[in-house]
PDB file of N, CA and C in Angstrom:
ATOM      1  N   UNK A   1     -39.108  67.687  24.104  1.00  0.00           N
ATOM      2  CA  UNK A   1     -39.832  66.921  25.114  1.00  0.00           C
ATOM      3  C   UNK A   1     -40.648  65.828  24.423  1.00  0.00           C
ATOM      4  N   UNK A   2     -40.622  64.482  25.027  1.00  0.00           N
ATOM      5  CA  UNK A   2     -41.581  63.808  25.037  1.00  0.00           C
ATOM      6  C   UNK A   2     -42.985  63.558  24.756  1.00  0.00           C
ATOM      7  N   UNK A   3     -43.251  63.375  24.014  1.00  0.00           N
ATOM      8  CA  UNK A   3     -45.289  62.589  24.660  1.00  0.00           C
ATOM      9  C   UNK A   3     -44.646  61.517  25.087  1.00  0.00           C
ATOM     10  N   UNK A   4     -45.982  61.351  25.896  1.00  0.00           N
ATOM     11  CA  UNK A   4     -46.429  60.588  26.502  1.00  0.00           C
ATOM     12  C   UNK A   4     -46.088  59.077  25.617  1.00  0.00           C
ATOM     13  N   UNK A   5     -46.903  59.063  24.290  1.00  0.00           N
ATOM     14  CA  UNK A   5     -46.708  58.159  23.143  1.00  0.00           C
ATOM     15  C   UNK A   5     -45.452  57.658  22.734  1.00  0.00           C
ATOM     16  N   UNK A   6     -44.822  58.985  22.556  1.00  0.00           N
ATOM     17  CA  UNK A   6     -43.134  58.542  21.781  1.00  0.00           C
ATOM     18  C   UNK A   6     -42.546  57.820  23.386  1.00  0.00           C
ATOM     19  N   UNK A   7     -43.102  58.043  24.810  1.00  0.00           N
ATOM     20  CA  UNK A   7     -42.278  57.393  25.819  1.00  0.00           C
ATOM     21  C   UNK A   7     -42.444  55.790  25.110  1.00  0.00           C
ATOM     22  N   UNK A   8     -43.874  55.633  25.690  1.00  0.00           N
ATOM     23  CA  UNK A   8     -44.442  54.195  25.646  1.00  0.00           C
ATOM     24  C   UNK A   8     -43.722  53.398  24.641  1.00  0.00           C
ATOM     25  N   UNK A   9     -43.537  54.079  23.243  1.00  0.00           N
ATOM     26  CA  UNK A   9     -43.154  53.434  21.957  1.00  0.00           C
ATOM     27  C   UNK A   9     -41.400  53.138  22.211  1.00  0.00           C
ATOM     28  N   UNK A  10     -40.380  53.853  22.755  1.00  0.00           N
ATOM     29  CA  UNK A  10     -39.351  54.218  23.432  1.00  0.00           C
ATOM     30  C   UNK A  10     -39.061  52.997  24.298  1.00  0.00           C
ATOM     31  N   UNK A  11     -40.156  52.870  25.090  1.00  0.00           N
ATOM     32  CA  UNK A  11     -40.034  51.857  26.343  1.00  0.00           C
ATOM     33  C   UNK A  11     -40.734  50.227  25.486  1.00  0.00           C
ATOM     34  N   UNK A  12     -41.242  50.286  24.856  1.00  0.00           N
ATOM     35  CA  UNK A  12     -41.422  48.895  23.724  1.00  0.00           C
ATOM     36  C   UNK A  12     -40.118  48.825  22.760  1.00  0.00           C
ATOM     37  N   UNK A  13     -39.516  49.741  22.735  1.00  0.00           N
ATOM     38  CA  UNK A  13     -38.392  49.205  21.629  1.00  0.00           C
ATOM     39  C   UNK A  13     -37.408  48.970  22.782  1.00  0.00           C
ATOM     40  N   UNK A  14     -37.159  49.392  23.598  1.00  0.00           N
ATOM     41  CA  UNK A  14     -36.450  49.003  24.624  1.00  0.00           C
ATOM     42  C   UNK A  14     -36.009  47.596  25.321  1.00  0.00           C
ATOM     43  N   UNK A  15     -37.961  47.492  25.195  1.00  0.00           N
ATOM     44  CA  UNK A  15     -37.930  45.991  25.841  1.00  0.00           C
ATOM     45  C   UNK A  15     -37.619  44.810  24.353  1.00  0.00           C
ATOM     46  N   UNK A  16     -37.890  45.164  23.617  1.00  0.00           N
ATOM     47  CA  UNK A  16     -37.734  43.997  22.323  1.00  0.00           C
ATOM     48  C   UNK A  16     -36.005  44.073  22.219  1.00  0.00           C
ATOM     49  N   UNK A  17     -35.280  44.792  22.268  1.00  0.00           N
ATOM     50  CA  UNK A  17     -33.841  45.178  21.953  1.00  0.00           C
ATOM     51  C   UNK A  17     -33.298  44.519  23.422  1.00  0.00           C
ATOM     52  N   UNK A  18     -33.908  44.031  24.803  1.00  0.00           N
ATOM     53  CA  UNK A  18     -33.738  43.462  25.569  1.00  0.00           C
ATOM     54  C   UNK A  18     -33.695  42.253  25.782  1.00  0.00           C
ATOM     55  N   UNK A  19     -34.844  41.644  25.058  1.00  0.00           N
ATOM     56  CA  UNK A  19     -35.180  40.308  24.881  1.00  0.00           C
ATOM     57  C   UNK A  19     -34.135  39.812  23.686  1.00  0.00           C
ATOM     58  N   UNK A  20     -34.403  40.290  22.956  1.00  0.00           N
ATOM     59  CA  UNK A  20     -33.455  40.136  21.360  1.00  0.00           C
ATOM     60  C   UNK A  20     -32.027  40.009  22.073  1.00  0.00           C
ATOM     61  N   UNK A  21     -31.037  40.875  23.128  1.00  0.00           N
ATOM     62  CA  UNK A  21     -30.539  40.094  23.375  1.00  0.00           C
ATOM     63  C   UNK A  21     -30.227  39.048  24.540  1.00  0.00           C
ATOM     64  N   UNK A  22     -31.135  38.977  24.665  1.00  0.00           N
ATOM     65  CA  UNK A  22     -31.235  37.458  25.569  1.00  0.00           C
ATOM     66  C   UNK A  22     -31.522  36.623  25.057  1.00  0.00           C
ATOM     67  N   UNK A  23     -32.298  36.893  23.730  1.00  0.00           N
ATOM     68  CA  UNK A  23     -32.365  34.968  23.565  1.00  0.00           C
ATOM     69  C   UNK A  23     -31.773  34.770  21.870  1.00  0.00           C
ATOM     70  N   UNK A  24     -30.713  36.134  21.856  1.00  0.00           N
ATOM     71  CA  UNK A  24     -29.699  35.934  20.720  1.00  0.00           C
ATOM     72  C   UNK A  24     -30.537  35.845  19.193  1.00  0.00           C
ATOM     73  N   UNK A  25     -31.531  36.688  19.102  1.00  0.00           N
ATOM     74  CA  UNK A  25     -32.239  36.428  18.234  1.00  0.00           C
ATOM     75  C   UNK A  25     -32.310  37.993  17.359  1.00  0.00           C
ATOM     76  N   UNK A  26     -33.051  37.621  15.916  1.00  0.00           N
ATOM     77  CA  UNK A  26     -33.120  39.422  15.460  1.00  0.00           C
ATOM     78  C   UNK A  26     -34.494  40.092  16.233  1.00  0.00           C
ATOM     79  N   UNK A  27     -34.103  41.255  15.671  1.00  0.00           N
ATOM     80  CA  UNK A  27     -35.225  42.188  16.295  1.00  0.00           C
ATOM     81  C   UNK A  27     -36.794  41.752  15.482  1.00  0.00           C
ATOM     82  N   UNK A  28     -37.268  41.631  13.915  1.00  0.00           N
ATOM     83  CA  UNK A  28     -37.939  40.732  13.905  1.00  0.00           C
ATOM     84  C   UNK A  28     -38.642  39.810  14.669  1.00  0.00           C
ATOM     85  N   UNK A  29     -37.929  39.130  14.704  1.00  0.00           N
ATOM     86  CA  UNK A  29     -38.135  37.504  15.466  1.00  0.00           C
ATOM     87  C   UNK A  29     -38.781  37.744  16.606  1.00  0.00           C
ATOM     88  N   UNK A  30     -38.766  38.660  17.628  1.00  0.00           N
ATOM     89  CA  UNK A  30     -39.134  39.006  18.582  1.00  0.00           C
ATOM     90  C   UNK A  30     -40.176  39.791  18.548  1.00  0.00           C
ATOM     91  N   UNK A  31     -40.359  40.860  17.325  1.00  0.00           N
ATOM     92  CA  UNK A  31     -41.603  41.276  17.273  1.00  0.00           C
ATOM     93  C   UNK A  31     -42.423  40.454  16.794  1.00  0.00           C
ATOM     94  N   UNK A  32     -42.434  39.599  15.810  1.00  0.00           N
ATOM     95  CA  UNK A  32     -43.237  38.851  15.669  1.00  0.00           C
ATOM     96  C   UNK A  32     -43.856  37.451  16.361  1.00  0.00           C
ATOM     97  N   UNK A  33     -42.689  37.024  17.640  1.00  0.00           N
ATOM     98  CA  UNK A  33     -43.091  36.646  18.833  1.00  0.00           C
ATOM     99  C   UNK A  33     -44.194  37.258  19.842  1.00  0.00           C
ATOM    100  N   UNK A  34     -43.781  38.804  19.868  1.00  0.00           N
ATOM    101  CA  UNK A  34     -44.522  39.840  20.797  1.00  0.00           C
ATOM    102  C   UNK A  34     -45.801  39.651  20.481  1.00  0.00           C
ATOM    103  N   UNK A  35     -45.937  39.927  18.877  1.00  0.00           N
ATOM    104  CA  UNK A  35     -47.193  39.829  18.345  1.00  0.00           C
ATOM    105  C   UNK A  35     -47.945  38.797  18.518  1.00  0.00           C
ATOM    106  N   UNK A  36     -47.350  37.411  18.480  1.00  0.00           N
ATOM    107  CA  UNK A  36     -48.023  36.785  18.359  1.00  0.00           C
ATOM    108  C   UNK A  36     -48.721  36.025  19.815  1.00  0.00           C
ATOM    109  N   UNK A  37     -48.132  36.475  21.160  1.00  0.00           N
ATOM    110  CA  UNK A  37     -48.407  35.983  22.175  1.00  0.00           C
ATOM    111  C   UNK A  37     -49.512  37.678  22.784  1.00  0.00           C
ATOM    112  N   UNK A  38     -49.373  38.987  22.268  1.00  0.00           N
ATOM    113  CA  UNK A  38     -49.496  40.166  22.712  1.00  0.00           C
ATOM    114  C   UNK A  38     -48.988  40.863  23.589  1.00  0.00           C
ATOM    115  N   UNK A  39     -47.326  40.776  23.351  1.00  0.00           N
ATOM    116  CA  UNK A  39     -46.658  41.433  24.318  1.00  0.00           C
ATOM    117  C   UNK A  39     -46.523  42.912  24.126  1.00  0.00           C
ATOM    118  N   UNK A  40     -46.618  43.100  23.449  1.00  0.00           N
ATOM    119  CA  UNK A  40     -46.841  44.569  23.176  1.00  0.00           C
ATOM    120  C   UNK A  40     -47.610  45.668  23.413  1.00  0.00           C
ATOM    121  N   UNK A  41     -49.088  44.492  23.115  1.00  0.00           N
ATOM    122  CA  UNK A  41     -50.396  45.516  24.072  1.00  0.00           C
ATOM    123  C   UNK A  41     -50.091  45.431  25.954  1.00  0.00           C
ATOM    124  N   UNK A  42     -49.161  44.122  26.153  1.00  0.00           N
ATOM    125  CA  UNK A  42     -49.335  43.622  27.517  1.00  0.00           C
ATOM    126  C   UNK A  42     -48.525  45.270  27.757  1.00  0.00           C
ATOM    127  N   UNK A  43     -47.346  45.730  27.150  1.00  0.00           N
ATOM    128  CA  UNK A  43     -46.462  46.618  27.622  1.00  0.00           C
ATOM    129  C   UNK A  43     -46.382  47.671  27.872  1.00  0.00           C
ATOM    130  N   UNK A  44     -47.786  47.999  26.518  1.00  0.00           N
ATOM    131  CA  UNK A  44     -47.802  49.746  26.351  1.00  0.00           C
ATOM    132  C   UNK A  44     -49.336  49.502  27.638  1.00  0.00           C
ATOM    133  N   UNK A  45     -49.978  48.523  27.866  1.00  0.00           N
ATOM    134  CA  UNK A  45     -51.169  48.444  29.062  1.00  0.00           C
ATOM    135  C   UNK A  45     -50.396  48.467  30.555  1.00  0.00           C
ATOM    136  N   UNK A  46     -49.779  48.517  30.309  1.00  0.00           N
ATOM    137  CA  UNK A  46     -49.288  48.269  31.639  1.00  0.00           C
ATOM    138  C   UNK A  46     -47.471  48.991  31.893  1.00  0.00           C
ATOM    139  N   UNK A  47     -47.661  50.154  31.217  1.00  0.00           N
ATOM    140  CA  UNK A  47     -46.363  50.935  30.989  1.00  0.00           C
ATOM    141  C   UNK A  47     -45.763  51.592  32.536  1.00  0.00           C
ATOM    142  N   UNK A  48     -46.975  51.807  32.596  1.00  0.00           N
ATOM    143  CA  UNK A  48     -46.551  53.046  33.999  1.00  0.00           C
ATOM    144  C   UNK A  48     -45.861  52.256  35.191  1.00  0.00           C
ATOM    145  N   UNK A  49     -46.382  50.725  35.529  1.00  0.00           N
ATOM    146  CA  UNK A  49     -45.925  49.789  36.156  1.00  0.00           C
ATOM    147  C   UNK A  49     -44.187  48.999  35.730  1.00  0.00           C
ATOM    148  N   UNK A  50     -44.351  49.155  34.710  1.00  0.00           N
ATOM    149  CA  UNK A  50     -42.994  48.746  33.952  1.00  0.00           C
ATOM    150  C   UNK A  50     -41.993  49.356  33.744  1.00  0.00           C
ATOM    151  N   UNK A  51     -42.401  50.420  33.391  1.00  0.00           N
ATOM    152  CA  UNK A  51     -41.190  51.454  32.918  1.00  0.00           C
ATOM    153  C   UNK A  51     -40.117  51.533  34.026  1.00  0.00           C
ATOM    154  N   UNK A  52     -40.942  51.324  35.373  1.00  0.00           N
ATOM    155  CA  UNK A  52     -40.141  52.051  36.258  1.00  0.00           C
ATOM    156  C   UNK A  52     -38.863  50.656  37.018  1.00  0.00           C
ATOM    157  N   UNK A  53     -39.178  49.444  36.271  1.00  0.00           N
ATOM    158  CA  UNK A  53     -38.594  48.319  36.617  1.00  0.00           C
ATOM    159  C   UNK A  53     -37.403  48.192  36.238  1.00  0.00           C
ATOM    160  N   UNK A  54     -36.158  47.304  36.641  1.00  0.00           N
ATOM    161  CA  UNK A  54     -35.247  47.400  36.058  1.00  0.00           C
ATOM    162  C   UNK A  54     -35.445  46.105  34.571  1.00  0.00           C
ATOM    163  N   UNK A  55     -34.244  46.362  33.862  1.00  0.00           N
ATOM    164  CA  UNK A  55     -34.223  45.373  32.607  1.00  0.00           C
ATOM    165  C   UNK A  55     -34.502  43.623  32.890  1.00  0.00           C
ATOM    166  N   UNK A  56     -34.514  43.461  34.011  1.00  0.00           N
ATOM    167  CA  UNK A  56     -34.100  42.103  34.179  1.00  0.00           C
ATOM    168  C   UNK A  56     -35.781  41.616  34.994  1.00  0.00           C
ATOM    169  N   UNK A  57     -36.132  42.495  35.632  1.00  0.00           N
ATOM    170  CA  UNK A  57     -37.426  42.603  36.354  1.00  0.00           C
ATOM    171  C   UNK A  57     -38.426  42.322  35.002  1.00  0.00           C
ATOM    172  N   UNK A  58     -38.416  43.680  34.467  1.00  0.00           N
ATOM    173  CA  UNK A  58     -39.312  43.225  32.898  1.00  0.00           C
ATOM    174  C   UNK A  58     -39.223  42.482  32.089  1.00  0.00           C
ATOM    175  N   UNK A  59     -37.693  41.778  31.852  1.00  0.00           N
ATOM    176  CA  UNK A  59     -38.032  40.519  30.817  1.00  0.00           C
ATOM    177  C   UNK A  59     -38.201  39.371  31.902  1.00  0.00           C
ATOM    178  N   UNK A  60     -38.310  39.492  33.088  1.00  0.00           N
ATOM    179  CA  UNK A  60     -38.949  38.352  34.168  1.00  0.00           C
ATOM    180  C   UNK A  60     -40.791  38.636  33.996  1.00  0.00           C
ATOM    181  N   UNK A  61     -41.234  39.600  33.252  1.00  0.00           N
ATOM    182  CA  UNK A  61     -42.304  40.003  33.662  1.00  0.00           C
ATOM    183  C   UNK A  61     -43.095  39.487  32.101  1.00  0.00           C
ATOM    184  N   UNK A  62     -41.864  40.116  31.285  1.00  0.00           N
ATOM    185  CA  UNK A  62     -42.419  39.460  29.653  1.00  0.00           C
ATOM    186  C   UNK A  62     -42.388  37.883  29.601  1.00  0.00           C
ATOM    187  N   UNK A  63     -41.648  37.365  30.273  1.00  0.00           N
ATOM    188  CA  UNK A  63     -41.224  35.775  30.221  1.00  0.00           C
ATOM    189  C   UNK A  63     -42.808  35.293  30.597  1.00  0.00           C
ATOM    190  N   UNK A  64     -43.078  35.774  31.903  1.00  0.00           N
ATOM    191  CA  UNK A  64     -44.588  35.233  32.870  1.00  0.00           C
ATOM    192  C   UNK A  64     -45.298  35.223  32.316  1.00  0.00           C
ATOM    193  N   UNK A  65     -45.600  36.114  31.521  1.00  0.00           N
ATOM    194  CA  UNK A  65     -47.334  37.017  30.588  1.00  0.00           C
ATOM    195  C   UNK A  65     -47.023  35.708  29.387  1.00  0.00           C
ATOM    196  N   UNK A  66     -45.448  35.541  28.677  1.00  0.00           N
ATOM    197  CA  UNK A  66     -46.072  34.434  27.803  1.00  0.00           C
ATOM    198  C   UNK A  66     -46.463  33.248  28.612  1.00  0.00           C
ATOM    199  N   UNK A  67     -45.502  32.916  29.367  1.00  0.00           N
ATOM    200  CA  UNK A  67     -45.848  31.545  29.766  1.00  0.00           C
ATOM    201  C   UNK A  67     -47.392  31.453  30.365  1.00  0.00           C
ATOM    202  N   UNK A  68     -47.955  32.606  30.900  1.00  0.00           N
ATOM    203  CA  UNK A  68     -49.347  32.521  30.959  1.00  0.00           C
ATOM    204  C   UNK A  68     -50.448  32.842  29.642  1.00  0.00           C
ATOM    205  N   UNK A  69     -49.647  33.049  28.645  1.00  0.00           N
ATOM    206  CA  UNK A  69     -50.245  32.835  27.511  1.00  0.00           C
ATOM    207  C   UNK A  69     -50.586  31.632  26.985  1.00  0.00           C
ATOM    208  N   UNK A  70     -49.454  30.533  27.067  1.00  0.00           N
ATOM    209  CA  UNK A  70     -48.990  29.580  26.197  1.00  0.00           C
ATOM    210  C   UNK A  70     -49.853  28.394  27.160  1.00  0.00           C
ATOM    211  N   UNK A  71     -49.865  28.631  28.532  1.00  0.00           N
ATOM    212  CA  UNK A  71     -50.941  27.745  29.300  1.00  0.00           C
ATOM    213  C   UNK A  71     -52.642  27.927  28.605  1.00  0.00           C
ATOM    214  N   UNK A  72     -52.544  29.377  28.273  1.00  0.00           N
ATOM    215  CA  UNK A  72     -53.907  29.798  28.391  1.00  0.00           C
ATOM    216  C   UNK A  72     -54.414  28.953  26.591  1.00  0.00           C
ATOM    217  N   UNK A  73     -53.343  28.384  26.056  1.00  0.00           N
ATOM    218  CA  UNK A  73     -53.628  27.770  24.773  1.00  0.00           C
ATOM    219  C   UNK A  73     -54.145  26.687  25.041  1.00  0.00           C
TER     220      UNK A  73
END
C-alpha cells in the first residue's frame, strides 16, 4: 500500500512524463522548468484537486499556473 507521499510523488512524476511528452523534451528539461516557474509545489499543493483530472485537463492546468507565472514576472 501506498502513503499518502509515495501517491503525491507518483502523481508529480506522472505529470512531468506528461508534459515531457508534449513538448518533446527530456525529463530534465522539464524538471528544471517545473522548478523554475514552481510547478511542483503548485502540484503536490493542490494534489487532491488534480489527481482526480484527466491527463489533458492537468497539463491545461500546468500550462495556466505558468502562464500566470510568467505574467506575474
Amino acid at each position: 500500500m501506498s502513503t499518502s507521499e509515495e501517491k503525491k510523488l507518483a502523481f508529480v512524476s506522472f505529470c512531468v512524463e506528461e508534459y515531457k511528452a508534449k513538448m518533446g523534451c527530456s525529463g530534465q528539461k522539464v524538471i528544471d522548468f517545473f522548478n523554475r516557474y514552481g510547478v511542483i509545489e503548485y502540484l503536490l499543493e493542490h494534489y487532491e484537486v488534480l489527481h482526480s483530472m484527466g491527463a489533458r485537463a492537468i497539463l491545461e492546468e500546468i500550462e495556466a499556473f505558468i502562464r500566470n507565472r510568467r505574467e506575474q514576472a
